[in-house]
Protein backbone atom coordinates (compact mmCIF):
# COMPACT_ATOMS: atom_id res chain seq x y z
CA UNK A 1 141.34 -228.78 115.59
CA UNK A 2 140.45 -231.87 113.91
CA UNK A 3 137.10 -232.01 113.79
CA UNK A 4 134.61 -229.58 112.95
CA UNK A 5 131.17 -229.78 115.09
CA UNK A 6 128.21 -227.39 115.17
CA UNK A 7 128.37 -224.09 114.74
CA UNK A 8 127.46 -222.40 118.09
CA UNK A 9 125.31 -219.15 117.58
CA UNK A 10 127.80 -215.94 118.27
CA UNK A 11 126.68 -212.44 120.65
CA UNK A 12 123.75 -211.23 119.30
CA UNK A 13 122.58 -214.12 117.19
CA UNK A 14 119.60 -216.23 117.81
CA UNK A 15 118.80 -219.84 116.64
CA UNK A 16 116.12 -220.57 114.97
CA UNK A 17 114.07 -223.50 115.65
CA UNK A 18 112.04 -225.00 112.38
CA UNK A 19 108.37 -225.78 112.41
CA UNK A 20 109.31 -229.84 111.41
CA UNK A 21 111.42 -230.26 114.41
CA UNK A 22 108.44 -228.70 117.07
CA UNK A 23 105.85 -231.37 115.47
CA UNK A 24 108.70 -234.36 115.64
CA UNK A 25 108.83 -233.68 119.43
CA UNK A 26 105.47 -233.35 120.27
CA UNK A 27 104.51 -236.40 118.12
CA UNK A 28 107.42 -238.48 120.05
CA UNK A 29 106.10 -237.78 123.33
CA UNK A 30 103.56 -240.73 124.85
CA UNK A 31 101.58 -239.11 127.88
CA UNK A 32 101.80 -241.82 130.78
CA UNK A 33 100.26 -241.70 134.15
CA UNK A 34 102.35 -238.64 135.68
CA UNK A 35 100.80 -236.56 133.03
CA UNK A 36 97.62 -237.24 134.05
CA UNK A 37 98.45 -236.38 137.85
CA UNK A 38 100.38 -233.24 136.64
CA UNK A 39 97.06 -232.32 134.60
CA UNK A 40 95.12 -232.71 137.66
CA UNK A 41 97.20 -231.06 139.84
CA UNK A 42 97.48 -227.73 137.20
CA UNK A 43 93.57 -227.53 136.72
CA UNK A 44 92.89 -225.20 138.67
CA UNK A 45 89.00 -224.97 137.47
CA UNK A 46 87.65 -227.92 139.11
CA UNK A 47 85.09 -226.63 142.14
CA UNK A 48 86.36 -227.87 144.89
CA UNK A 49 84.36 -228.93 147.81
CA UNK A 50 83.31 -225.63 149.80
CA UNK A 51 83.04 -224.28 146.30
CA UNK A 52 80.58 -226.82 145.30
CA UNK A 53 78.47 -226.15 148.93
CA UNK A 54 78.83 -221.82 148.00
CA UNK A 55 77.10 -222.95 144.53
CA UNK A 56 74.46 -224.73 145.88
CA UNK A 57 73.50 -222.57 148.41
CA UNK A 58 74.06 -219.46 146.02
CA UNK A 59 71.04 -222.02 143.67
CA UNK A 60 69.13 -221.88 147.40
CA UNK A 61 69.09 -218.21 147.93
CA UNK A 62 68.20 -217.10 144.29
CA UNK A 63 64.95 -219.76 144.26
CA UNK A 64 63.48 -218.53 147.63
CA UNK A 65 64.09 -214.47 146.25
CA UNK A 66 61.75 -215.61 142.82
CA UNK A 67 59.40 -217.01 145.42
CA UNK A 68 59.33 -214.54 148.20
CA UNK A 69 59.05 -212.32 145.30
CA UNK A 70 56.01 -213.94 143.43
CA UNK A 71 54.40 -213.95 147.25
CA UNK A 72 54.55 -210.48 147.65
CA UNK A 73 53.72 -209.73 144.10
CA UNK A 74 50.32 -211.44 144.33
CA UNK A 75 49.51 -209.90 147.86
CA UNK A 76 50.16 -206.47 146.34
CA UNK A 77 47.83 -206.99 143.81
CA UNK A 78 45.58 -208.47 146.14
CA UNK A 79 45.77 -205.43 148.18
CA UNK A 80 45.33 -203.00 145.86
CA UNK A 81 42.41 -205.59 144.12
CA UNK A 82 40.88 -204.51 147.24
CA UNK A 83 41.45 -201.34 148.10
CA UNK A 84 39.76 -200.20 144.48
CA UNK A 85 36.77 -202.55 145.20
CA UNK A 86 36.56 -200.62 148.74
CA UNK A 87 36.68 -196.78 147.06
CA UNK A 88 34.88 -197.26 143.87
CA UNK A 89 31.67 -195.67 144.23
CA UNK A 90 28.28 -197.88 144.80
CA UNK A 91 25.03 -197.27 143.41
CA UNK A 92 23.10 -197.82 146.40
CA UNK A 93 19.56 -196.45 144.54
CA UNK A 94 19.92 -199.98 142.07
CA UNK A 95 19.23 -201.82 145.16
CA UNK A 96 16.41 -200.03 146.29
CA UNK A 97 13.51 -199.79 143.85
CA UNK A 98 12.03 -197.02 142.37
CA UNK A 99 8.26 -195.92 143.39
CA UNK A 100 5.42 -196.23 141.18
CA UNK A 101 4.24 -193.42 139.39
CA UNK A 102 1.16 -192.22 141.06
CA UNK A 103 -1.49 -193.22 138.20
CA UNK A 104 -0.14 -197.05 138.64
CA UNK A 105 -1.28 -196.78 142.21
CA UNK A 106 -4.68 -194.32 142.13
CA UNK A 107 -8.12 -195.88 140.98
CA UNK A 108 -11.29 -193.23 140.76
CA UNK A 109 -14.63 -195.47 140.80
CA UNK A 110 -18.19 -193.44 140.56
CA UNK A 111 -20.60 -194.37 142.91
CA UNK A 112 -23.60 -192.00 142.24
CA UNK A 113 -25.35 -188.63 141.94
CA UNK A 114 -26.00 -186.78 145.49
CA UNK A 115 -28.04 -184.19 146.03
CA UNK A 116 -26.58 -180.57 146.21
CA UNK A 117 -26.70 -178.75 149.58
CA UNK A 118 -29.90 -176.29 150.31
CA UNK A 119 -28.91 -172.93 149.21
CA UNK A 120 -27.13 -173.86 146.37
CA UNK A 121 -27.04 -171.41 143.25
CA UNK A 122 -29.46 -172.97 140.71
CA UNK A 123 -28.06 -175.27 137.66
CA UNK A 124 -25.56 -176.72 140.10
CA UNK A 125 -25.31 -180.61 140.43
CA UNK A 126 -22.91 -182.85 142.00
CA UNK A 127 -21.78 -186.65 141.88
CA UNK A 128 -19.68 -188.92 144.54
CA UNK A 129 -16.28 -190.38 143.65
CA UNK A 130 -14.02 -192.72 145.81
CA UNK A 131 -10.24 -192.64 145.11
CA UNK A 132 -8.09 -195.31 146.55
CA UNK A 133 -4.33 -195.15 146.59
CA UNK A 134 -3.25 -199.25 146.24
CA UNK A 135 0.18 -199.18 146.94
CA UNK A 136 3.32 -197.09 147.10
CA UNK A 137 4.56 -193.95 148.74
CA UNK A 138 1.00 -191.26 149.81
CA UNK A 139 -0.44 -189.41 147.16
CA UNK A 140 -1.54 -185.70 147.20
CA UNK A 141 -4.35 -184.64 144.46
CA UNK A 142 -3.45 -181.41 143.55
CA UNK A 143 -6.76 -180.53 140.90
CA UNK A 144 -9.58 -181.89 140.07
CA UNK A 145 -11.01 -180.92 136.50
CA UNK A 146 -13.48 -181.66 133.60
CA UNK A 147 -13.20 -181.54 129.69
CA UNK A 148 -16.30 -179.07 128.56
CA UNK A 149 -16.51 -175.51 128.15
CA UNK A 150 -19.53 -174.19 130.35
CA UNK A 151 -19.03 -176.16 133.11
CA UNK A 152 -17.32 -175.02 136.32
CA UNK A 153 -16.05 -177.74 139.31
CA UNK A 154 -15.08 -178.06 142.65
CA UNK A 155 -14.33 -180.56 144.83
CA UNK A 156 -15.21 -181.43 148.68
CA UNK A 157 -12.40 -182.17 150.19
CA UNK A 158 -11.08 -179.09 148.07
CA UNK A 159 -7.48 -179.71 146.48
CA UNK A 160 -4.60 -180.31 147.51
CA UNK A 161 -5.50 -183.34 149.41
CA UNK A 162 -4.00 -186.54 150.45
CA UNK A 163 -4.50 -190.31 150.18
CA UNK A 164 -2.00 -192.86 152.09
CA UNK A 165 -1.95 -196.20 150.49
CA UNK A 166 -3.97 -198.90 151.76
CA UNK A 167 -6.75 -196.27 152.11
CA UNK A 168 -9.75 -194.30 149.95
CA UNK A 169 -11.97 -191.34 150.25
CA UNK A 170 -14.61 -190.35 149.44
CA UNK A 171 -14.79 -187.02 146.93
CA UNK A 172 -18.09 -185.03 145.98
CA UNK A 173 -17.65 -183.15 142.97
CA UNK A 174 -19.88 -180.20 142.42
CA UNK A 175 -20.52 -179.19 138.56
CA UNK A 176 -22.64 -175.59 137.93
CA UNK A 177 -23.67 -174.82 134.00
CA UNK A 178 -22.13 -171.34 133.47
CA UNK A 179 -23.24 -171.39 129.68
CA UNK A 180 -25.35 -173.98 128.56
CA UNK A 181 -25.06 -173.57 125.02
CA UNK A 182 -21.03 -174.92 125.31
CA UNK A 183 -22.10 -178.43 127.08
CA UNK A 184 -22.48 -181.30 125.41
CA UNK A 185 -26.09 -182.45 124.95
CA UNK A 186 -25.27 -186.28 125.35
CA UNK A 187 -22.19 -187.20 127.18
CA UNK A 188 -20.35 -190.20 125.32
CA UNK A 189 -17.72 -191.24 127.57
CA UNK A 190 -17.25 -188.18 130.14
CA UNK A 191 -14.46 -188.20 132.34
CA UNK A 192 -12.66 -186.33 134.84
CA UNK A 193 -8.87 -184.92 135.20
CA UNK A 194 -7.11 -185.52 138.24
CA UNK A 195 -3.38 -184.21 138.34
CA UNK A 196 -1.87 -186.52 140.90
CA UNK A 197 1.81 -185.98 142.66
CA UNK A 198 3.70 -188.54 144.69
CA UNK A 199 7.73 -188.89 145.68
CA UNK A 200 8.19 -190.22 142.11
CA UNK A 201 6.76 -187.75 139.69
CA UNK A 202 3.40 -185.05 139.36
CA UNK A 203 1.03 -186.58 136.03
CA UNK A 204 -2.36 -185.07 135.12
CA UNK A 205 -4.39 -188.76 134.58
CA UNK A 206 -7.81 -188.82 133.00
CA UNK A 207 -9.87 -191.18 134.62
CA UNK A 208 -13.27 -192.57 132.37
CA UNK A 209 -16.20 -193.11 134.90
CA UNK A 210 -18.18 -195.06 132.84
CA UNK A 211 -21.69 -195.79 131.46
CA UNK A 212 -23.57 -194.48 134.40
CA UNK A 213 -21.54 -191.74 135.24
CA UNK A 214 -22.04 -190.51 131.42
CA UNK A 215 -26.29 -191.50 131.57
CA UNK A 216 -26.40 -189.05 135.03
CA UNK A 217 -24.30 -186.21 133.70
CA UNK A 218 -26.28 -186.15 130.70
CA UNK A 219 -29.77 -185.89 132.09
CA UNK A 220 -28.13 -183.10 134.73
CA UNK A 221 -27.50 -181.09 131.95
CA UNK A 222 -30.64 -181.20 130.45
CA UNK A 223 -32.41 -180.68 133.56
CA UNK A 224 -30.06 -177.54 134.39
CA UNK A 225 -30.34 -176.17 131.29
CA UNK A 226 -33.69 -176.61 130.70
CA UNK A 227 -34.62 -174.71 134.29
CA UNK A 228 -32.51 -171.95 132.75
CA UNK A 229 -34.41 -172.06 129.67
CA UNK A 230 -37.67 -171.88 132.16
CA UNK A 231 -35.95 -168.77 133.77
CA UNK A 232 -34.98 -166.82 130.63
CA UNK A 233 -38.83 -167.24 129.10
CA UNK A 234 -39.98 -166.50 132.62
CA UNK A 235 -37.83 -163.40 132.72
């Protein structure tokens, strides 16, 4: 041979390319318009057509689920808004108000001194009363009482008795001196317990009669006490 050319690799020997001579290649090649239609043609990424329609319907589907969603979100709480307004328990005695208590309602006036029925037992007096219910639910009067040791008292109509609202009677009460040395010998400002009862509660209300009332129990005493005093020197 008379030449000696390159040495061509032998079985089982590989040749090995240097980094310089890759970047030498790449550097000489200028991309030119079939690259770009060979790029095009490998991208295989790019949404085609009836991808792009899948997408946007796919965007379509998922926005009316969040919505149909939030609807039936708000009507369950709506529903269940109402079903807790429906079972909770109302206080239907708020709306409707209480009655008065029967002393609001029940005025005792004195109207006079009457004389005692013939027959009577002797120191026994009696005076007139009207009590008026004004307003409210009836009231029953249950007893009728006074303050001072030595007296007794009854009444005509006897206790329990009535009064609707709207209306009065009129009450005679009947006083006897059991022991004349406990009464007062000049009534200040007598008065007179009443226990009273109506639907809203029982009280025990002491009513004052007043000036006159006090001036006429005072001179009965003295006159029923002094007629025992008659008796007892008598005796």
């Amino acid at each position: 041979m008379s030449g000696v050319g390159p040495v061509e690799p032998g079985e089982g020997t590989h040749a090995w390319e240097t980094p310089d001579a890759g970047r030498t290649t790449e550097a000489a090649h200028t991309p030119g318009p079939s690259d770009a239609r060979d790029a095009d043609a490998l991208d295989t990424d790019a949404p085609t057509p009836a991808a792009r329609l899948l997408r946007r319907l796919a965007r379509l589907h998922a926005a009316h689920r969040r919505a149909t969603s939030a609807t039936l979100a708000a009507a369950v709480l709506l529903a269940g808004g109402g079903y807790l307004y429906a079972t909770r328990p109302h206080d239907t005695e708020q709306a409707t108000p209480a009655p008065p208590f029967p002393s609001q309602v029940v005025d005792v006036t004195y109207l006079g001194q009457v004389a005692v029925p013939p027959g009577t037992r002797p120191h026994t007096f009696a005076f007139e009363v009207l009590l008026g219910v004004d307003s409210g639910p009836p009231v029953t009067v249950t007893r009728v009482a006074q303050p001072y040791a030595g007296l007794s008292l009854t009444s005509a109509p006897r206790a329990p008795f009535g009064t609707k609202a709207g209306s009065v009677r009129k009450v005679v009460i009947t006083m006897h001196a059991t022991e004349c040395e406990k009464v007062p010998k000049d009534a200040g400002l007598p008065f007179i317990d009443v226990t009273l009862r109506n639907a809203r509660a029982i009280q025990v209300h002491s009513f004052i009669l007043g000036t006159r009332y006090a001036h006429d129990l005072s001179e009965a005493l003295q006159v029923a006490c002094s007629n025992e005093s008659r008796h007892h020197q008598n005796a």
